[in-house]
N, C-alpha and C. Protein backbone atom coordinates (compact mmCIF):
# COMPACT_ATOMS: atom_id res chain seq x y z
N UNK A 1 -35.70 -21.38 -15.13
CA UNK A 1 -35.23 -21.40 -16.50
C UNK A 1 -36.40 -21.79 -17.41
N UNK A 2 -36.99 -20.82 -18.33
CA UNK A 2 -37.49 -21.34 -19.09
C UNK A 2 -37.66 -22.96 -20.04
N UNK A 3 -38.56 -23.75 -20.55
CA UNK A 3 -38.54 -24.87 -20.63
C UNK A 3 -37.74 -25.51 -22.22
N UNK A 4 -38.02 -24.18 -22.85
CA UNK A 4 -37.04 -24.28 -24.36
C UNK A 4 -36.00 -24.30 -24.17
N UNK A 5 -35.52 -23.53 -23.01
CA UNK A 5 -33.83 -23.52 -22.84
C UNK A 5 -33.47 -24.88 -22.33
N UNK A 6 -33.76 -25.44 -21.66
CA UNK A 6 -33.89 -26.68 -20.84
C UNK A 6 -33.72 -27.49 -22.05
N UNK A 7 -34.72 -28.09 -22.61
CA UNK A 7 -34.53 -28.87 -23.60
C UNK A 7 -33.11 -28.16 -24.54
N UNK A 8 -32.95 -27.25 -24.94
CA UNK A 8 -31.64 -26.45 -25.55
C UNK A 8 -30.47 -27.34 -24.95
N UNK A 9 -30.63 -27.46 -23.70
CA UNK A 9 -29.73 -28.06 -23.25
C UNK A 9 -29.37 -29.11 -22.95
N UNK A 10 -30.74 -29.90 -23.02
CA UNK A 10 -30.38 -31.49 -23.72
C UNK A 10 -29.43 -32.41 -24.39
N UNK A 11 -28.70 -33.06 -24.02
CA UNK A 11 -27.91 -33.92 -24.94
C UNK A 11 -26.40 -33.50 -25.18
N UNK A 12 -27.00 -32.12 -24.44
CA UNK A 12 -25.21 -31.97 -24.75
C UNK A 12 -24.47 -32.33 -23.42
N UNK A 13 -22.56 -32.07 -23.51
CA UNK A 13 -21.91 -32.65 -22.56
C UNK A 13 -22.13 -31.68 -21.32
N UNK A 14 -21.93 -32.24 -19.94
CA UNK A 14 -22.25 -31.36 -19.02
C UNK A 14 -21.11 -29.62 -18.79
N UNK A 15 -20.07 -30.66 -19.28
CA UNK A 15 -19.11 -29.15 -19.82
C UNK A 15 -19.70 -28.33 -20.74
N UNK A 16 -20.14 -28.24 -21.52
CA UNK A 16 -21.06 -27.23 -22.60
C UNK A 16 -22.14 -26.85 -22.35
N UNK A 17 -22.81 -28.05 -21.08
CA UNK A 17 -24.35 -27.48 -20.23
C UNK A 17 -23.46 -26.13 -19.30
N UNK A 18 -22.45 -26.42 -18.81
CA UNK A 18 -22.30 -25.40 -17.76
C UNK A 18 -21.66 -24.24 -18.50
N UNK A 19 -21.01 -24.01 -19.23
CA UNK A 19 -20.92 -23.03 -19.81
C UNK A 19 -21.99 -21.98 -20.46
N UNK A 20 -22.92 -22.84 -21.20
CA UNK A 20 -24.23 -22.73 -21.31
C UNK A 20 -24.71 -21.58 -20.07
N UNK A 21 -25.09 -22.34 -18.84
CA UNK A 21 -25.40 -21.68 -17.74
C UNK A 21 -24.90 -20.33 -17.55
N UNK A 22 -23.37 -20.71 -17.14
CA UNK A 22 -22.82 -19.70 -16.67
C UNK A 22 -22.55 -18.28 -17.60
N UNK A 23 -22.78 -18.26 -18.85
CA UNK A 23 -23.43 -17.40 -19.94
C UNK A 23 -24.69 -16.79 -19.68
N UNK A 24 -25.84 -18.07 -19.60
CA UNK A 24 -26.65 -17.68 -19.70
C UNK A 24 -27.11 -16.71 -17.95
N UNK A 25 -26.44 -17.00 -17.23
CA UNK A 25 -26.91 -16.41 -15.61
C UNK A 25 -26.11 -14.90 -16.23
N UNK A 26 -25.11 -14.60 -16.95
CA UNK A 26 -24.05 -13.16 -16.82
C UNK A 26 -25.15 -12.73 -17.36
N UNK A 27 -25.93 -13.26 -18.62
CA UNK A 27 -26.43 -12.14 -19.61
C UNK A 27 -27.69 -11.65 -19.00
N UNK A 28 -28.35 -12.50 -18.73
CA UNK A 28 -29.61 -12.48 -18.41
C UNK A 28 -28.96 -11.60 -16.73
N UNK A 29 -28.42 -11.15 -16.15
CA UNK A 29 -27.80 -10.36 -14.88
C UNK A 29 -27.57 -8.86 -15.48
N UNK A 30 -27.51 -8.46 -16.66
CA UNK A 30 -27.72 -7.67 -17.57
C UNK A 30 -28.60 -6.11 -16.75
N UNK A 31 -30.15 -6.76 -17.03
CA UNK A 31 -30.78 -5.77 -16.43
C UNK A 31 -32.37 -7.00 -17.10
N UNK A 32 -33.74 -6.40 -16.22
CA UNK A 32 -34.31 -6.73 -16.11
C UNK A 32 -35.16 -6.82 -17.23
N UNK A 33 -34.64 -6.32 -18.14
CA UNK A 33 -35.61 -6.76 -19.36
C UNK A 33 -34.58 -7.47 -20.51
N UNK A 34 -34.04 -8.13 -20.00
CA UNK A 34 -33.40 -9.00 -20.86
C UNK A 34 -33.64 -10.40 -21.18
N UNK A 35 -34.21 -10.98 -22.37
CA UNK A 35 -35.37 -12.45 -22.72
C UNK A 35 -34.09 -13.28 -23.81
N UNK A 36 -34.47 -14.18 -23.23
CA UNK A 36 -33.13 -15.09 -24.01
C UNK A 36 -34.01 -16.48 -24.87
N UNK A 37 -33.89 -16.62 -26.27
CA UNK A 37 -34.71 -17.35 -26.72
C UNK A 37 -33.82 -18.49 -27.84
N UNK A 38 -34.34 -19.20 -28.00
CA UNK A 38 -33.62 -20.17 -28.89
C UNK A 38 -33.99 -19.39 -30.75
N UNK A 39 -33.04 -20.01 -31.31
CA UNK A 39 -33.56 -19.96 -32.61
C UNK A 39 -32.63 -20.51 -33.67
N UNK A 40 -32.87 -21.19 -33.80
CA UNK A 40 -31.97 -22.60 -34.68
C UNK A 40 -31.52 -23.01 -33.57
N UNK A 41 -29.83 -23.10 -33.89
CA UNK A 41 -28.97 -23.65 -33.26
C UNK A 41 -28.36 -23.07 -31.71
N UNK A 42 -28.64 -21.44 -31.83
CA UNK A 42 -28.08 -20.43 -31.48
C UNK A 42 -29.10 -20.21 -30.07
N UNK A 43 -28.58 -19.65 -29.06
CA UNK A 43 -29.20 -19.01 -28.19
C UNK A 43 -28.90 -17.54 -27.91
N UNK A 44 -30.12 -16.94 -27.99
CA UNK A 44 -29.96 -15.32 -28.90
C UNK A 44 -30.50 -14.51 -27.17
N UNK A 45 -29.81 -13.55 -26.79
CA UNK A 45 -30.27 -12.62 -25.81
C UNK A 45 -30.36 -11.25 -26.31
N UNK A 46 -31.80 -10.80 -25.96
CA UNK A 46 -31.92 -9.40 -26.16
C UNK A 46 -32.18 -8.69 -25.41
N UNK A 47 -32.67 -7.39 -25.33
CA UNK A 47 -32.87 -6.68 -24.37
C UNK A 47 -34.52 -5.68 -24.63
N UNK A 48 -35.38 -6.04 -24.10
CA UNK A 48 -36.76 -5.88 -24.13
C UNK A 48 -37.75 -7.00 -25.07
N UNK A 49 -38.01 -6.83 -25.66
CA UNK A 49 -38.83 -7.78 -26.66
C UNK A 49 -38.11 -8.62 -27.80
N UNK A 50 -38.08 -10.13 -28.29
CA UNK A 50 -37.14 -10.72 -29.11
C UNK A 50 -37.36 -10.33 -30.37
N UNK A 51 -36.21 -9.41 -30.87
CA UNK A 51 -36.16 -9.13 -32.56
C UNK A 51 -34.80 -7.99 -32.63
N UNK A 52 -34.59 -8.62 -34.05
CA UNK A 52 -33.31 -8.47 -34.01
C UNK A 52 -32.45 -9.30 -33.85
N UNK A 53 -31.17 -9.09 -34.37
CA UNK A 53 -29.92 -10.05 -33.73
C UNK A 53 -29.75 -9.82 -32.47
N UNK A 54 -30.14 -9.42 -31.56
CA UNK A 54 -29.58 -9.54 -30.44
C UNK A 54 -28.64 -8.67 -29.80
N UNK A 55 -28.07 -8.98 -28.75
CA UNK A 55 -26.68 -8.19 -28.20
C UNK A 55 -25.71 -9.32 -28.18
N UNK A 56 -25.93 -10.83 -27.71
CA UNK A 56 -25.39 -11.36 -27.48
C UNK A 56 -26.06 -12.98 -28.50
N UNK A 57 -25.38 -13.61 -28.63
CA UNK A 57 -25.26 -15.28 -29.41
C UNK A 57 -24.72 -15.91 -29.01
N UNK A 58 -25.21 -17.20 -28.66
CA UNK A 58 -24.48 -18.13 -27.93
C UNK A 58 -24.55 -20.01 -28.84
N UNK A 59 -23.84 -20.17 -29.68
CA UNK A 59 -23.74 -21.23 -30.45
C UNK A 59 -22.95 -22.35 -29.69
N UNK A 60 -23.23 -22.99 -28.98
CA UNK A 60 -22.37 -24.58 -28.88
C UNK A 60 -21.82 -25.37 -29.37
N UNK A 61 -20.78 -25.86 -29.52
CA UNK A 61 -20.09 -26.92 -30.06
C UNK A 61 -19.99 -28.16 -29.21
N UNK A 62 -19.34 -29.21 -29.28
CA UNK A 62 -19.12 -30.14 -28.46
C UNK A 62 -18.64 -29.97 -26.98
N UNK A 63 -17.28 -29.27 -26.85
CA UNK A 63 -16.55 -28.66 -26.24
C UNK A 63 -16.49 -27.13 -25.39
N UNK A 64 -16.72 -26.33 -26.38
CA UNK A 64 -16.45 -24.84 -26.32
C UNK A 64 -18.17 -23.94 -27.13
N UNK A 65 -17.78 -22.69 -26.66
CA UNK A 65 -19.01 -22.04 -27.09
C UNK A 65 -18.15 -21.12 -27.88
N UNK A 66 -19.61 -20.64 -29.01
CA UNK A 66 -18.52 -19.26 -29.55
C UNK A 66 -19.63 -18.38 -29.56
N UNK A 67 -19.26 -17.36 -28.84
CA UNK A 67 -20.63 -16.14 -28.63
C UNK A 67 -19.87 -14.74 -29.68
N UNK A 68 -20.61 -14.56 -30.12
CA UNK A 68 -21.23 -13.84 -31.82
C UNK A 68 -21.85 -12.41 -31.02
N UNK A 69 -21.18 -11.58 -31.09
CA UNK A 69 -21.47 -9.71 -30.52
C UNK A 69 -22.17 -9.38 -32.30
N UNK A 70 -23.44 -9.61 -32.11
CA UNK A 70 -23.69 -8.46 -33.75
C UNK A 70 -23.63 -7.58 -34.03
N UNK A 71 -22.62 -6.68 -32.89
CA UNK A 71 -22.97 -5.31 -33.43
C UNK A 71 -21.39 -5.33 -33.29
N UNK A 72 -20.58 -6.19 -32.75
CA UNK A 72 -19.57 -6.05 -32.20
C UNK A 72 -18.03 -5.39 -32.91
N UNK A 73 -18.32 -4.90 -34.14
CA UNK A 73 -17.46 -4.11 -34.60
C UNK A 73 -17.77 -2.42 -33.62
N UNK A 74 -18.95 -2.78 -32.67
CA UNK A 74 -18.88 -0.98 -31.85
C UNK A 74 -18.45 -1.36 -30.71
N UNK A 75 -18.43 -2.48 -30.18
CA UNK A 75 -17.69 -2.66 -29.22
C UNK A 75 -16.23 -2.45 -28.69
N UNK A 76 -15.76 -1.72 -27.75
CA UNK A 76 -14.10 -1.41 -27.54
C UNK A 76 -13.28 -2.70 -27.23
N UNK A 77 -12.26 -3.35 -28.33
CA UNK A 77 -12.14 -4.78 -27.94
C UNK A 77 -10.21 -3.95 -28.35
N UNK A 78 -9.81 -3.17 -27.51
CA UNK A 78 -8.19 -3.45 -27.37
C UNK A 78 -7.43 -4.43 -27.56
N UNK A 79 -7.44 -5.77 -27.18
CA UNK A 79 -7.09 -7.28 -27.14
C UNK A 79 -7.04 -7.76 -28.12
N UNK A 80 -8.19 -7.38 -28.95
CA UNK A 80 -8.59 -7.92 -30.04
C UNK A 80 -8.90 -9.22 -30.21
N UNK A 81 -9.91 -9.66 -29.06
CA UNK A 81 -10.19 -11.24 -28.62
C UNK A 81 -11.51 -11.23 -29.31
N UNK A 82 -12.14 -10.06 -30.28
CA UNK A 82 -12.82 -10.84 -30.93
C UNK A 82 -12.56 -10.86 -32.31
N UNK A 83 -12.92 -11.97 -33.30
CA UNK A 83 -12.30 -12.03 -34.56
C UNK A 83 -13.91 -11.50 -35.65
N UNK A 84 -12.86 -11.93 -36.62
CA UNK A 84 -14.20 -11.70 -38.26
C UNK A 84 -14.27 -10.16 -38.28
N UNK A 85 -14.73 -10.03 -39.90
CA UNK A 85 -14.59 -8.78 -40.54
C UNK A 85 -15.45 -7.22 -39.59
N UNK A 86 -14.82 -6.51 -39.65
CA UNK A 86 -15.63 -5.55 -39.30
C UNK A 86 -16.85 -4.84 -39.64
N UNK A 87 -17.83 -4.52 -39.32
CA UNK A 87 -19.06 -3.99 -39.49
C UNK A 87 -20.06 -5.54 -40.14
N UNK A 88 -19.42 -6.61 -39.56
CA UNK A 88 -19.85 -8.27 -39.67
C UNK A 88 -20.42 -8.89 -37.83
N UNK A 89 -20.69 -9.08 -37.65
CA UNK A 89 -20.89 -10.28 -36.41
C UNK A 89 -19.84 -10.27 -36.05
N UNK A 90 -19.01 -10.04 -34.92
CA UNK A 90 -17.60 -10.58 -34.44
C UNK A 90 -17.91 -11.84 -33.37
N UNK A 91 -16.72 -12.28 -33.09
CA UNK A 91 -17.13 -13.71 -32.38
C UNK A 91 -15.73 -14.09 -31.80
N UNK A 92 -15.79 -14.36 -30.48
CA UNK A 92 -14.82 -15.48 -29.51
C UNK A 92 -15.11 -16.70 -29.43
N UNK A 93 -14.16 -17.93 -28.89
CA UNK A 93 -14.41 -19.25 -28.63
C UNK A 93 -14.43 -18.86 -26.77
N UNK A 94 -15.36 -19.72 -26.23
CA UNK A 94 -15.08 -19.84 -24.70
C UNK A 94 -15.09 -21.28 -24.51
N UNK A 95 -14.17 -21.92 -23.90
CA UNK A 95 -13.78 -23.25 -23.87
C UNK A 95 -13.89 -23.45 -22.26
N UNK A 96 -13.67 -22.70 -21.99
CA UNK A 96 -13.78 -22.72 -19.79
C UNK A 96 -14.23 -21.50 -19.54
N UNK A 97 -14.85 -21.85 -18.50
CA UNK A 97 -15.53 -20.28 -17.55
C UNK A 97 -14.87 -19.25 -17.10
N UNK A 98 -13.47 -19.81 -16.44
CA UNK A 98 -12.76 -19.30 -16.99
C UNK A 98 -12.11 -17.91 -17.39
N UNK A 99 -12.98 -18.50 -18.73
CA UNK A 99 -12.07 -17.61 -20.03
C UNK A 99 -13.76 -16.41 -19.81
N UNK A 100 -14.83 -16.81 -19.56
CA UNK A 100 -15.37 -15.55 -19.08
C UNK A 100 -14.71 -14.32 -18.23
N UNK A 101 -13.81 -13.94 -18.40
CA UNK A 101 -13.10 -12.90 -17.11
C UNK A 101 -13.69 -11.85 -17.44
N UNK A 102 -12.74 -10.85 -16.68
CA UNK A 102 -13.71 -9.28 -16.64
C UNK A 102 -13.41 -8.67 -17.73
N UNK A 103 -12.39 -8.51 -18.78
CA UNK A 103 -12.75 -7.96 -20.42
C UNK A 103 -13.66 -8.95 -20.95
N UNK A 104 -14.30 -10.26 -20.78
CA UNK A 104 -14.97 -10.86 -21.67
C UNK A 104 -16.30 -9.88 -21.30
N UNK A 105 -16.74 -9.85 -19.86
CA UNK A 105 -18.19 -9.22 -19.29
C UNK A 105 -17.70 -8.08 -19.28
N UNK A 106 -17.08 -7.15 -19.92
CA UNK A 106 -17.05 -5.88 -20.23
C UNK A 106 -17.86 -6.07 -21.53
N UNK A 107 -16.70 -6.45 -22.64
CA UNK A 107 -17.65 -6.96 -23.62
C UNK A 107 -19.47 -6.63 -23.62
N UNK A 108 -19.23 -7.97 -22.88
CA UNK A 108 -21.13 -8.40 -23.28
C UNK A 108 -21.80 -7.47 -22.11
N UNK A 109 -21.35 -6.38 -21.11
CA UNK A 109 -22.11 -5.26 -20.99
C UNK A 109 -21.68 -4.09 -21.54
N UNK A 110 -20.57 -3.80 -22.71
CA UNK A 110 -21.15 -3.23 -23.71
C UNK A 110 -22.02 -3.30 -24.98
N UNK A 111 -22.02 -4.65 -25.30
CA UNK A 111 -23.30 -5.12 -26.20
C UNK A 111 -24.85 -4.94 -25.47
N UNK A 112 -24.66 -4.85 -24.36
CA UNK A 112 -25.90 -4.80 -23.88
C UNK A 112 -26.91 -3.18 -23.65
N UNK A 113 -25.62 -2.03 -23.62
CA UNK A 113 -25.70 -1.04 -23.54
C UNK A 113 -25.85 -0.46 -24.94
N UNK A 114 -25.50 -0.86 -25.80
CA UNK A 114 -25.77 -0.50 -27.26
C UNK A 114 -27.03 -0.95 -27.11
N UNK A 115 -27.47 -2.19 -27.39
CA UNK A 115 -28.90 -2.60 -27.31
C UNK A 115 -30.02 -1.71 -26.91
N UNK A 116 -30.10 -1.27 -25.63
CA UNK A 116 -30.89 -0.72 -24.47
C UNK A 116 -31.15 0.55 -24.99
């Protein structure tokens, strides 16, 4: 793991470290050119070189994460598990791992396939 992420993950509770993780192992499982970098608050994954919003956002709270699809009004979300305006950033809460199931990683490998 890179050493920015590490510190990223500093201080917070070990429930929000592992979520953290277990995010960060799906996305980065993606495909091989996928670089995951801090920037503010947010932990931003892209796919080849960092620029751009990303495919994927990963913001922490105390508790729960809320990962931010920027493109995610092209994403096929039937469920409608992600919220906010369309042709905006859409965004879920993940509170347990859980709640990663297989429409969440459909999801974030269709954000990843837009990207690419």
């Amino acid at each position: 793991m890179n050493p920015e992420i590490g510190r990223y993950l500093e201080g917070r509770l070990l429930v929000t470290q592992n979520l953290i993780k277990t995010v960060y192992d799906y996305a980065l499982g993606q495909g091989k050119d996928v670089v995951a970098e801090v920037q503010g608050r947010e932990l931003v994954f892209h796919a080849d070189e960092p620029n751009g919003p990303g495919f994927l956002r990963v913001l922490p709270a105390e508790l729960w994460l809320t990962l931010s699809f920027p493109r995610g009004g092209e994403i096929p979300d039937p469920l409608k598990r992600l919220k906010g305006p369309r042709g905006a950033r859409l965004h879920t809460l993940v509170r347990d791992s859980s709640e990663l199931d297989l429409y969440l990683r459909r999801m974030i490998d269709a954000a990843y396939a837009q990207e690419g």
